[in-house]
C-alpha atoms as a PDB file:
ATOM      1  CA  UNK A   1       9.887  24.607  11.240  1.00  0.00           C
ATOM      2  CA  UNK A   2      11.941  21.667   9.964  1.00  0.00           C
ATOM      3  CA  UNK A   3      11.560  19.797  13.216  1.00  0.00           C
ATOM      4  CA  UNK A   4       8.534  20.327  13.389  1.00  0.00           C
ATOM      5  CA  UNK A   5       8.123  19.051   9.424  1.00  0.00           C
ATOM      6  CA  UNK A   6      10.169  15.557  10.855  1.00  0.00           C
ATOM      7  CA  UNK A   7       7.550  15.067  14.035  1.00  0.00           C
ATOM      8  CA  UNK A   8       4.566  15.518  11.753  1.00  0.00           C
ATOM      9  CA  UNK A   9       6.072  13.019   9.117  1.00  0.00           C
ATOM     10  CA  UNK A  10       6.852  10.165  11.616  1.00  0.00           C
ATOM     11  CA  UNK A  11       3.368  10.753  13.454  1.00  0.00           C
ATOM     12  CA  UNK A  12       1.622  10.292  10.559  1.00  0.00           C
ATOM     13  CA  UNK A  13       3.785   6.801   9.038  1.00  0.00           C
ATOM     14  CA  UNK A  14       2.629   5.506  12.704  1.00  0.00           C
ATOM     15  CA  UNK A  15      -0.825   6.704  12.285  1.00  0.00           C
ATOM     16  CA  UNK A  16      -0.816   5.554   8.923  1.00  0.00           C
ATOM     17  CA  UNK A  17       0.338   1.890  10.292  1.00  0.00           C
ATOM     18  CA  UNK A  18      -2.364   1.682  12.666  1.00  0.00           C
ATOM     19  CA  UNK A  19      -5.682   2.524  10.895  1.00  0.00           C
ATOM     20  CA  UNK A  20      -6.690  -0.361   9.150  1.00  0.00           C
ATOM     21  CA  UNK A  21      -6.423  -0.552  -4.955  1.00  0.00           C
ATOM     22  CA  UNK A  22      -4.553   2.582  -4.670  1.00  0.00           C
ATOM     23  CA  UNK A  23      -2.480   5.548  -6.447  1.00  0.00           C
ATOM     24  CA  UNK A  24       1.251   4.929  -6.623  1.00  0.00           C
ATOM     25  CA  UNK A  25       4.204   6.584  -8.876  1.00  0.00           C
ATOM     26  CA  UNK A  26       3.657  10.189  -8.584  1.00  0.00           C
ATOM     27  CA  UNK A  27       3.556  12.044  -6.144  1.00  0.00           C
ATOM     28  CA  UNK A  28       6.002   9.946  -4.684  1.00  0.00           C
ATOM     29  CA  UNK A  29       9.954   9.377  -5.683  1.00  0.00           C
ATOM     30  CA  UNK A  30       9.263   5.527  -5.182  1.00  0.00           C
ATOM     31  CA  UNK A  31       7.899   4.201  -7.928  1.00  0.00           C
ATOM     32  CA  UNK A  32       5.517   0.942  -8.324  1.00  0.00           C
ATOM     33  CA  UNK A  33       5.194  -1.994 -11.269  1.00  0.00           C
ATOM     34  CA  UNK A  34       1.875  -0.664 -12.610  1.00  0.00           C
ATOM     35  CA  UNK A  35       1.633   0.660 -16.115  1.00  0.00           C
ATOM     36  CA  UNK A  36      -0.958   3.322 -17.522  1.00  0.00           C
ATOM     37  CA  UNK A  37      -4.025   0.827 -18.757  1.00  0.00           C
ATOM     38  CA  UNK A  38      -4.021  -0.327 -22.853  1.00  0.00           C
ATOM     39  CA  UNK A  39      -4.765   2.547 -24.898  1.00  0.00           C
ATOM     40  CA  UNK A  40      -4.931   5.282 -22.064  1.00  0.00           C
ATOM     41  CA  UNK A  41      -3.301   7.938 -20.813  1.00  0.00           C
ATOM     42  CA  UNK A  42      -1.979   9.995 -17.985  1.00  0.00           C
ATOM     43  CA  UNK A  43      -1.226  13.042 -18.077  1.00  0.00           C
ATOM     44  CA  UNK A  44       0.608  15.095 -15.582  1.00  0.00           C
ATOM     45  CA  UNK A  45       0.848  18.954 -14.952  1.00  0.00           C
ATOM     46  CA  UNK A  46       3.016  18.913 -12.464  1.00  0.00           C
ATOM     47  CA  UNK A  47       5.582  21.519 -10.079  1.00  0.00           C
ATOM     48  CA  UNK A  48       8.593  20.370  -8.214  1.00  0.00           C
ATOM     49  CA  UNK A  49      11.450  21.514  -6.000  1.00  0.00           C
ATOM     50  CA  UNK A  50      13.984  20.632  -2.733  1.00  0.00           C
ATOM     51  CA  UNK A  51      15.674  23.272  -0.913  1.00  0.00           C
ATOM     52  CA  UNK A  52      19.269  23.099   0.556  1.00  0.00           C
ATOM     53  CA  UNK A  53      21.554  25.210   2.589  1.00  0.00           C
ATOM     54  CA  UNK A  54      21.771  28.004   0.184  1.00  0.00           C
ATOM     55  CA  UNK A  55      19.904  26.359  -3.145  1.00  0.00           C
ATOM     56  CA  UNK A  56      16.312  26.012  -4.303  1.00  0.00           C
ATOM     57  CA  UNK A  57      15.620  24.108  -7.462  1.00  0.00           C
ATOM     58  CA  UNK A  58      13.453  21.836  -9.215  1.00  0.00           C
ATOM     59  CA  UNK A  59      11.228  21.988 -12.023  1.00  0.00           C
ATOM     60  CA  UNK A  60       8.660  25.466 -11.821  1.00  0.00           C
ATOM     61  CA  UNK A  61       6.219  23.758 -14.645  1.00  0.00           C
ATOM     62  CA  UNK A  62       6.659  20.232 -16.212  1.00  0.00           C
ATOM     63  CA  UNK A  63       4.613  18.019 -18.529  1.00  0.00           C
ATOM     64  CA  UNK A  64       4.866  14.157 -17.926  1.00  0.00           C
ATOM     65  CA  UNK A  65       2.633  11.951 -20.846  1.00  0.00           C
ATOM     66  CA  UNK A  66       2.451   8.022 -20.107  1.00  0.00           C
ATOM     67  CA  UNK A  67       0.773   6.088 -22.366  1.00  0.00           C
ATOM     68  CA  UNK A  68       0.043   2.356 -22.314  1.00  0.00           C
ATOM     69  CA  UNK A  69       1.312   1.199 -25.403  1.00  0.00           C
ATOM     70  CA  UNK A  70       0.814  -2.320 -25.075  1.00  0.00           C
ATOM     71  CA  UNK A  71      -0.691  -4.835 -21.887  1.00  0.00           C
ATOM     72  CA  UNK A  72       1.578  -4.378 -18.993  1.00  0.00           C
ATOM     73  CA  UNK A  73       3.725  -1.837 -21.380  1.00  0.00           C
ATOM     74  CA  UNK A  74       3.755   2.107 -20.379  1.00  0.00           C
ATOM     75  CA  UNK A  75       5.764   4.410 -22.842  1.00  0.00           C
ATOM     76  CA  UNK A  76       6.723   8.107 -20.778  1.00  0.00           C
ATOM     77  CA  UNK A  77       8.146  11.193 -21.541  1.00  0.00           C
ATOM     78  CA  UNK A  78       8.327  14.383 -19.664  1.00  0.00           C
ATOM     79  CA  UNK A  79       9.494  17.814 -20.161  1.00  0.00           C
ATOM     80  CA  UNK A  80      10.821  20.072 -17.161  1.00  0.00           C
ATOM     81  CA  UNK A  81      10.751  23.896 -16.991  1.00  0.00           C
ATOM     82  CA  UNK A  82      13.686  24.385 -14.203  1.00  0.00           C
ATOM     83  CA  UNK A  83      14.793  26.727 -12.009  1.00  0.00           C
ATOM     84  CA  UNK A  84      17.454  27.188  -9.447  1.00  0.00           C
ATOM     85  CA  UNK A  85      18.016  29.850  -7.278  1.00  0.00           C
ATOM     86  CA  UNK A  86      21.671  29.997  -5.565  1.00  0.00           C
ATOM     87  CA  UNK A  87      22.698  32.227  -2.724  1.00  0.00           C
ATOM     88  CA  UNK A  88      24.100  35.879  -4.025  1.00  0.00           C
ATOM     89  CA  UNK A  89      22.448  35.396  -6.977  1.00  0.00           C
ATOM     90  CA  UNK A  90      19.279  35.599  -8.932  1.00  0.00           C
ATOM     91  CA  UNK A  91      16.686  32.712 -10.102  1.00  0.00           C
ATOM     92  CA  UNK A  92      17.628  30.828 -13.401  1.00  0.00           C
ATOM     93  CA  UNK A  93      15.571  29.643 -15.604  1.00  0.00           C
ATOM     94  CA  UNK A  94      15.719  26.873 -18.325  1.00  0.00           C
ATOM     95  CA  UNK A  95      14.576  23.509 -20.160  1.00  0.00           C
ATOM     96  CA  UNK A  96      15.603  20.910 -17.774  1.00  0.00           C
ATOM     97  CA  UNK A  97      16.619  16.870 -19.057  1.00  0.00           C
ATOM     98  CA  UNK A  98      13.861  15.234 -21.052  1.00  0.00           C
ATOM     99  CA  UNK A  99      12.927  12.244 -19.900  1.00  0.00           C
ATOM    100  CA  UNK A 100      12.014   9.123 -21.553  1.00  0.00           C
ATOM    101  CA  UNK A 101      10.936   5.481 -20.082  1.00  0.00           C
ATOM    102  CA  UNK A 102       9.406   2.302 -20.362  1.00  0.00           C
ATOM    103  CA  UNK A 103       7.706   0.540 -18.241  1.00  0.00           C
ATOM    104  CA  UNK A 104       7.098  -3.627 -18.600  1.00  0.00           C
ATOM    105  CA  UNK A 105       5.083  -5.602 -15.516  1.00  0.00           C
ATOM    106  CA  UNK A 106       6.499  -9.443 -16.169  1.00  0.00           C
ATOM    107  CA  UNK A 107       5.374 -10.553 -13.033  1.00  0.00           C
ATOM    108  CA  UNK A 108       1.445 -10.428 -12.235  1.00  0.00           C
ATOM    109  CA  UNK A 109       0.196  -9.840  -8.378  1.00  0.00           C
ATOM    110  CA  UNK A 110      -1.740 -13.086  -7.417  1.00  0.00           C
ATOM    111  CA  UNK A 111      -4.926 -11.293  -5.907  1.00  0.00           C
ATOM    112  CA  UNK A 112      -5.081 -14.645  -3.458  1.00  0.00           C
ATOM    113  CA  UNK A 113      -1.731 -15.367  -2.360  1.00  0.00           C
ATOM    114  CA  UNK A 114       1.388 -13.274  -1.515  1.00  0.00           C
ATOM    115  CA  UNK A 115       2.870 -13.188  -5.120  1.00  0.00           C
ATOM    116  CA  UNK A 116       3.649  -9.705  -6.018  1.00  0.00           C
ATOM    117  CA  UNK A 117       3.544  -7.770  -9.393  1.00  0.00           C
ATOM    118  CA  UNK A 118       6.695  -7.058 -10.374  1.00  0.00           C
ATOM    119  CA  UNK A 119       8.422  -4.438 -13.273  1.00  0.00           C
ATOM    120  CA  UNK A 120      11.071  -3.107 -14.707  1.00  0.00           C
ATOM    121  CA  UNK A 121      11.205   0.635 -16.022  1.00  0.00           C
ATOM    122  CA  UNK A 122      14.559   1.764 -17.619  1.00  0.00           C
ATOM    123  CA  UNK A 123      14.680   5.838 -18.154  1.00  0.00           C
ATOM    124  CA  UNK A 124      16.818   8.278 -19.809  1.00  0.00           C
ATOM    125  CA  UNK A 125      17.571  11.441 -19.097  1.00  0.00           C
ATOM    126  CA  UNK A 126      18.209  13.696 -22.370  1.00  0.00           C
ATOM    127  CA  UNK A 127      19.356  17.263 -21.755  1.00  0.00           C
ATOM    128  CA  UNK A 128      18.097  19.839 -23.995  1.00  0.00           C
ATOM    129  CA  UNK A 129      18.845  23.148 -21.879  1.00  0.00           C
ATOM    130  CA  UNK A 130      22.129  25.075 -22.018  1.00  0.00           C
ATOM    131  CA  UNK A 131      24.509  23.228 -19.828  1.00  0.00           C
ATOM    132  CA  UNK A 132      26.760  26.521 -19.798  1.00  0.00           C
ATOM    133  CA  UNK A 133      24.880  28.129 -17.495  1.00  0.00           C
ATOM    134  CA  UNK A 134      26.418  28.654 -13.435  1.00  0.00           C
ATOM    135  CA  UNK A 135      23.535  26.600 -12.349  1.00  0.00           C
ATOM    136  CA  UNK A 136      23.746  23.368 -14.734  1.00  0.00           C
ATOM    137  CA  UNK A 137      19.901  23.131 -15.208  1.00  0.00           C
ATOM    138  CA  UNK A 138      20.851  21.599 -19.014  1.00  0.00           C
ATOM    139  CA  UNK A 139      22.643  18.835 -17.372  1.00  0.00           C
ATOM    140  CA  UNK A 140      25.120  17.958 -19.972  1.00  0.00           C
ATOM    141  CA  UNK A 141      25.205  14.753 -20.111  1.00  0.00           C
ATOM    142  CA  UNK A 142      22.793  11.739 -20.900  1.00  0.00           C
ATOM    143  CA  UNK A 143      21.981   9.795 -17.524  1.00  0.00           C
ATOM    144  CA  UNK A 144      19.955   6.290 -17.685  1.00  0.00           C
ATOM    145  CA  UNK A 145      17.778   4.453 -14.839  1.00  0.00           C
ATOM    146  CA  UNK A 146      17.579   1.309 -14.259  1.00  0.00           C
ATOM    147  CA  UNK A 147      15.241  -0.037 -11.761  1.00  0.00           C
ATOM    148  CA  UNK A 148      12.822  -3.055 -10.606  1.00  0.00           C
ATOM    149  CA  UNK A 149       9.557  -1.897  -8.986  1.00  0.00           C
ATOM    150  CA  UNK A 150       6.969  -4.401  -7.113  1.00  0.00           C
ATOM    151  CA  UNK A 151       3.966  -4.158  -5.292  1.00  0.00           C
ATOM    152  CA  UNK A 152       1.231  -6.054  -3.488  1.00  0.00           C
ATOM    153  CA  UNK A 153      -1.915  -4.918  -2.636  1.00  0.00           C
ATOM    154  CA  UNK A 154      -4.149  -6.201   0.441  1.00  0.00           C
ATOM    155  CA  UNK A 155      -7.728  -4.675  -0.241  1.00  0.00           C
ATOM    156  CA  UNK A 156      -7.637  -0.725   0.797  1.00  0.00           C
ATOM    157  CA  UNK A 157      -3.596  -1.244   1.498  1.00  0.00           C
ATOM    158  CA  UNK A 158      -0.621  -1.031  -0.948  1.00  0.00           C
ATOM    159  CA  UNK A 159       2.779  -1.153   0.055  1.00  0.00           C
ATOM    160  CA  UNK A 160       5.096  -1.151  -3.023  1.00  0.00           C
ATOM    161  CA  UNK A 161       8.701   0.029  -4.117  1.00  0.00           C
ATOM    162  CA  UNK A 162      12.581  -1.328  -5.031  1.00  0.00           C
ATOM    163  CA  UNK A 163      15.331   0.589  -6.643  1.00  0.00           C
ATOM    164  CA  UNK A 164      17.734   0.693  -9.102  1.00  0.00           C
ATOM    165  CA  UNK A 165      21.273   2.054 -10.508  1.00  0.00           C
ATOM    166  CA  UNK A 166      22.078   5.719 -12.224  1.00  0.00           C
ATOM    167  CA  UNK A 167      24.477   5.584 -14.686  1.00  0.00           C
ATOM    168  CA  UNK A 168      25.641   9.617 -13.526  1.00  0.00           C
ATOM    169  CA  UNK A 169      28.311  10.462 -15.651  1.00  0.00           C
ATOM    170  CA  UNK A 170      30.402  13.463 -16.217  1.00  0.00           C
ATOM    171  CA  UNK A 171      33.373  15.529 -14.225  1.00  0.00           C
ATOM    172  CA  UNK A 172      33.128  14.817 -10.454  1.00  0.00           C
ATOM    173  CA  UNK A 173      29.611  12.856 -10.984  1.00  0.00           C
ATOM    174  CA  UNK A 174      29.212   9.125  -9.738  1.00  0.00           C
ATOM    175  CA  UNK A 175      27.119   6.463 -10.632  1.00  0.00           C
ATOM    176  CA  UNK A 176      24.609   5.740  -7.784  1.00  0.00           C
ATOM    177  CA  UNK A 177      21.869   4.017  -6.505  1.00  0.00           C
ATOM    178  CA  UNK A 178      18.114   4.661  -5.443  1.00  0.00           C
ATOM    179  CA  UNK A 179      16.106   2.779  -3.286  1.00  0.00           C
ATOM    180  CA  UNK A 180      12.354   3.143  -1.636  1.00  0.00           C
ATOM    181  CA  UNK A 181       9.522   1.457  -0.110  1.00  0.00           C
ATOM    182  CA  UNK A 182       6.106   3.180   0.002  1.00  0.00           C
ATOM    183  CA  UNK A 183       2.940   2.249   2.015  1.00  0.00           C
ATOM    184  CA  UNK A 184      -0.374   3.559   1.249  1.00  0.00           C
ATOM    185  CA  UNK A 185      -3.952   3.436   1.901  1.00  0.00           C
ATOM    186  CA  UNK A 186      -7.226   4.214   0.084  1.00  0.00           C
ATOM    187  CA  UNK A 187      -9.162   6.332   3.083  1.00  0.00           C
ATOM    188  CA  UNK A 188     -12.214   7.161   0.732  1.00  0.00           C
ATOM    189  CA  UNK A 189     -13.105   6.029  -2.646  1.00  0.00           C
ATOM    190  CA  UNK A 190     -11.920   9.221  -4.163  1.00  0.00           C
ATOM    191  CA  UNK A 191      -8.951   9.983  -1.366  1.00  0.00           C
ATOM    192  CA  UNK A 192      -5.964   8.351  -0.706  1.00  0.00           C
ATOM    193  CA  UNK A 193      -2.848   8.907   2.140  1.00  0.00           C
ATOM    194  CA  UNK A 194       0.417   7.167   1.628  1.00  0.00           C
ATOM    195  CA  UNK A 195       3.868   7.882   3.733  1.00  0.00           C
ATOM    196  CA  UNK A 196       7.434   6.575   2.040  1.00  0.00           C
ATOM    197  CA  UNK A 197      11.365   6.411   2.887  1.00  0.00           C
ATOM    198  CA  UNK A 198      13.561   6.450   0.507  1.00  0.00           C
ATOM    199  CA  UNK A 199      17.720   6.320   0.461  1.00  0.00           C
ATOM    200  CA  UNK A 200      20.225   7.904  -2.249  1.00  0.00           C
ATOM    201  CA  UNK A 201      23.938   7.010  -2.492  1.00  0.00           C
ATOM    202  CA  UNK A 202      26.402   9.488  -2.981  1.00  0.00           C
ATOM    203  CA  UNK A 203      25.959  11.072  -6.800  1.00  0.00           C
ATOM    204  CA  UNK A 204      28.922  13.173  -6.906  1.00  0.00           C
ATOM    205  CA  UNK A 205      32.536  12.983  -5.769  1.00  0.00           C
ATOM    206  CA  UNK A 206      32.527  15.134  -2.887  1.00  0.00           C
ATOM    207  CA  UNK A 207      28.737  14.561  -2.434  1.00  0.00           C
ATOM    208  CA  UNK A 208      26.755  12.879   0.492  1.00  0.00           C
ATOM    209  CA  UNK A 209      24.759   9.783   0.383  1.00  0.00           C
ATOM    210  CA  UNK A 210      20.500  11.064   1.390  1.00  0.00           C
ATOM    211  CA  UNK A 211      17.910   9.314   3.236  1.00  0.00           C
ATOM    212  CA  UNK A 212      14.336  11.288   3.187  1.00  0.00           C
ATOM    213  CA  UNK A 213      10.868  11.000   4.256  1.00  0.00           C
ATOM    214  CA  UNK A 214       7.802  12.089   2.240  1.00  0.00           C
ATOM    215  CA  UNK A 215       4.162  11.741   2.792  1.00  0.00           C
ATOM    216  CA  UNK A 216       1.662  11.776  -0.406  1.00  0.00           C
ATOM    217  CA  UNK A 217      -2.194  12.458  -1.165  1.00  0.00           C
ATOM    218  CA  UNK A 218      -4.422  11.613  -4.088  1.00  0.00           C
ATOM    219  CA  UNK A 219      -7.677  13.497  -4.217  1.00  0.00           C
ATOM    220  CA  UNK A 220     -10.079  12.622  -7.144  1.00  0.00           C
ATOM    221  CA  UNK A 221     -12.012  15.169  -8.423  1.00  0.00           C
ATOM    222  CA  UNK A 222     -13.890  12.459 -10.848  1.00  0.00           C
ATOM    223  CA  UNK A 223     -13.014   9.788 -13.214  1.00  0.00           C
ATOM    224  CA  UNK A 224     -10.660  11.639 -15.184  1.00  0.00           C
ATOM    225  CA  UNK A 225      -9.273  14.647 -12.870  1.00  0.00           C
ATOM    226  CA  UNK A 226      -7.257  14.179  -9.966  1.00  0.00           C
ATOM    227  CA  UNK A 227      -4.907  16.321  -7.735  1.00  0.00           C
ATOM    228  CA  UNK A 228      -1.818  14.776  -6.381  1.00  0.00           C
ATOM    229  CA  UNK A 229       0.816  15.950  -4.108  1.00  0.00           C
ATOM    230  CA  UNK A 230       3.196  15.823  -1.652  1.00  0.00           C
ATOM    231  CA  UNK A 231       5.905  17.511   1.123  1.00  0.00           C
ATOM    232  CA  UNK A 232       9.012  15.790   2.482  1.00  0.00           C
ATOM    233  CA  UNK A 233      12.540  16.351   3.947  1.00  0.00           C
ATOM    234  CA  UNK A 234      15.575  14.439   4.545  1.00  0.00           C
ATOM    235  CA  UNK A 235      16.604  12.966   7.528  1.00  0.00           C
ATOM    236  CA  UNK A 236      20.028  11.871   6.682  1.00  0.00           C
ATOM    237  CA  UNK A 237      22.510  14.823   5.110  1.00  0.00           C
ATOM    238  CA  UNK A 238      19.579  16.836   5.197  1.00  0.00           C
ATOM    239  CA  UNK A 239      21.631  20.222   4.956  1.00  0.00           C
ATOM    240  CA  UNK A 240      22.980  19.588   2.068  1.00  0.00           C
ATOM    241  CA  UNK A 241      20.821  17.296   0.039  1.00  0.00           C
ATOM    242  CA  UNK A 242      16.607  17.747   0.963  1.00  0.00           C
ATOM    243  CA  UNK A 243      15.741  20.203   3.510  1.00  0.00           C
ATOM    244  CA  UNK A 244      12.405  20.405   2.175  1.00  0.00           C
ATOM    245  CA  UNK A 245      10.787  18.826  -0.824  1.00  0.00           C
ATOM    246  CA  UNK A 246       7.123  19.296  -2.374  1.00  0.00           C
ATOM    247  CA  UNK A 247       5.636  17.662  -5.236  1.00  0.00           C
ATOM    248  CA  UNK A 248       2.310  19.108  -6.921  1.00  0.00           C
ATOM    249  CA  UNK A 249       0.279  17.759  -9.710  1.00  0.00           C
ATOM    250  CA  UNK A 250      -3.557  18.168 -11.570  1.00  0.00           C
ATOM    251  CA  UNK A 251      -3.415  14.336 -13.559  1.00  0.00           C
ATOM    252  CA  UNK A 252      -5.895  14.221 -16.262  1.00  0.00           C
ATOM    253  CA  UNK A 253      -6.711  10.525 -17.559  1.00  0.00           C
ATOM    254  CA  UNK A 254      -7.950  10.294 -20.440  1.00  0.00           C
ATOM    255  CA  UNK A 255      -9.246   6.894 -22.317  1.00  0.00           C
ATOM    256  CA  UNK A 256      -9.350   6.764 -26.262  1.00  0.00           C
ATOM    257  CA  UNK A 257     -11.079   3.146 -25.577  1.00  0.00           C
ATOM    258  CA  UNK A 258     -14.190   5.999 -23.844  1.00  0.00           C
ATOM    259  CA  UNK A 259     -13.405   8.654 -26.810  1.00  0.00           C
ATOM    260  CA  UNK A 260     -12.088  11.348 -24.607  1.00  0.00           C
END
């Protein structure tokens, strides 16, 4: 099953490259530049998880709110549900980190030329679930993210990504960093496909550095409901770190400016 996960993955990045503006961020772990629009939202109901040899976990039911506080500002918080389910034991459950960002574009694409947009979106991860527990889902300790996103757009085709640096600490945890590049295309007016690698550094002492694969869809039901999702797996330290990954989503979008 897993290698036949891998050979649908690649076959679809190289179909993806050879048929000829679109939805980034979620459902992707790549991120883009591109805040939530002046006075609207997004809103995210959204399931996640990556199996390992011997551990599932992720987040069973999650909120994420982004709001765009400002032009080219996007203020976001979510709240996980988490679970993790070990080998010889039962599932737990608990409140995961919540997560807070901000997201500032100070760079704007130029629509004619090859000028990117360009952003910055520092994070924090707050935990708020009981850290005691054997499988850690309160964290313990604040971690912060700090990355720089761009993207450029070339009329159905977006390729965007970047990176940035964890601040990780705690016993036996590292600082790290994250990096990705995405590419994406808009197939229909209401249904997009995108494929994206991304690479992890080694978060813990012992730990393994991660490379993974992921392909994404966006599927809009209308103007203000949309289902996003994706399935990946690793393809560097895969046993240990991403055997399999899914992301699912319903986004709801809102406008106040509209009186929704």
């Amino acid at each position: 099953m897993k290698g036949v996960l891998k050979t649908t993955l690649w076959s679809f990045a190289v179909l993806l490259a050879l048929s000829g503006s679109a939805f980034a961020g979620p459902p992707y772990a790549t991120d883009d530049p591109v805040p939530t629009d002046y006075r609207n939202f997004e809103v995210y109901l959204y399931s996640e998880g990556t199996h390992t040899d011997g551990d599932t976990s992720g987040t069973l039911a999650g909120v994420e709110v982004n709001y765009g506080a400002a032009p080219n500002l996007q203020l976001s918080v979510a709240l996980p549900f988490a679970y993790d389910k070990g080998a010889g034991r039962g599932t737990l459950f608990g409140y995961g980190a919540l997560e807070l960002g901000a997201k500032y574009r100070f760079v704007q694409e130029d629509s004619d030329g090859w000028r990117p947009q360009v952003g910055f979106f520092p994070s924090a991860e707050v935990p708020i679930g009981d850290s005691d527990r054997p499988a850690g889902i309160g964290g313990g300790h604040v971690r912060y993210f700090l990355p720089v996103w761009m993207q450029k757009s070339f009329g159905s085709w977006s390729t965007f990504g970047g990176g940035g640096y964890w601040i990780n600490p705690g016993a036996g945890d590292r600082n790290y960093w994250f990096m990705g590049w995405a590419l994406q295309k808009q197939i229909t007016s209401n249904f997009s496909l995108g494929v994206e690698v991304f690479h992890q550094t080694r978060d813990t002492s012992p730990g393994e550095g991660s490379t993974g694969v992921s392909i994404g869809a966006t599927y809009d039901l209308n103007d203000r409901w949309h289902l996003v999702g994706s399935v990946g797996t690793g393809v560097q330290n895969a046993r240990q770190t991403d055997e399999s990954t899914y992301f699912f989503a319903i986004e709801w979008t809102p406008s106040l400016d509209n009186g929704d």
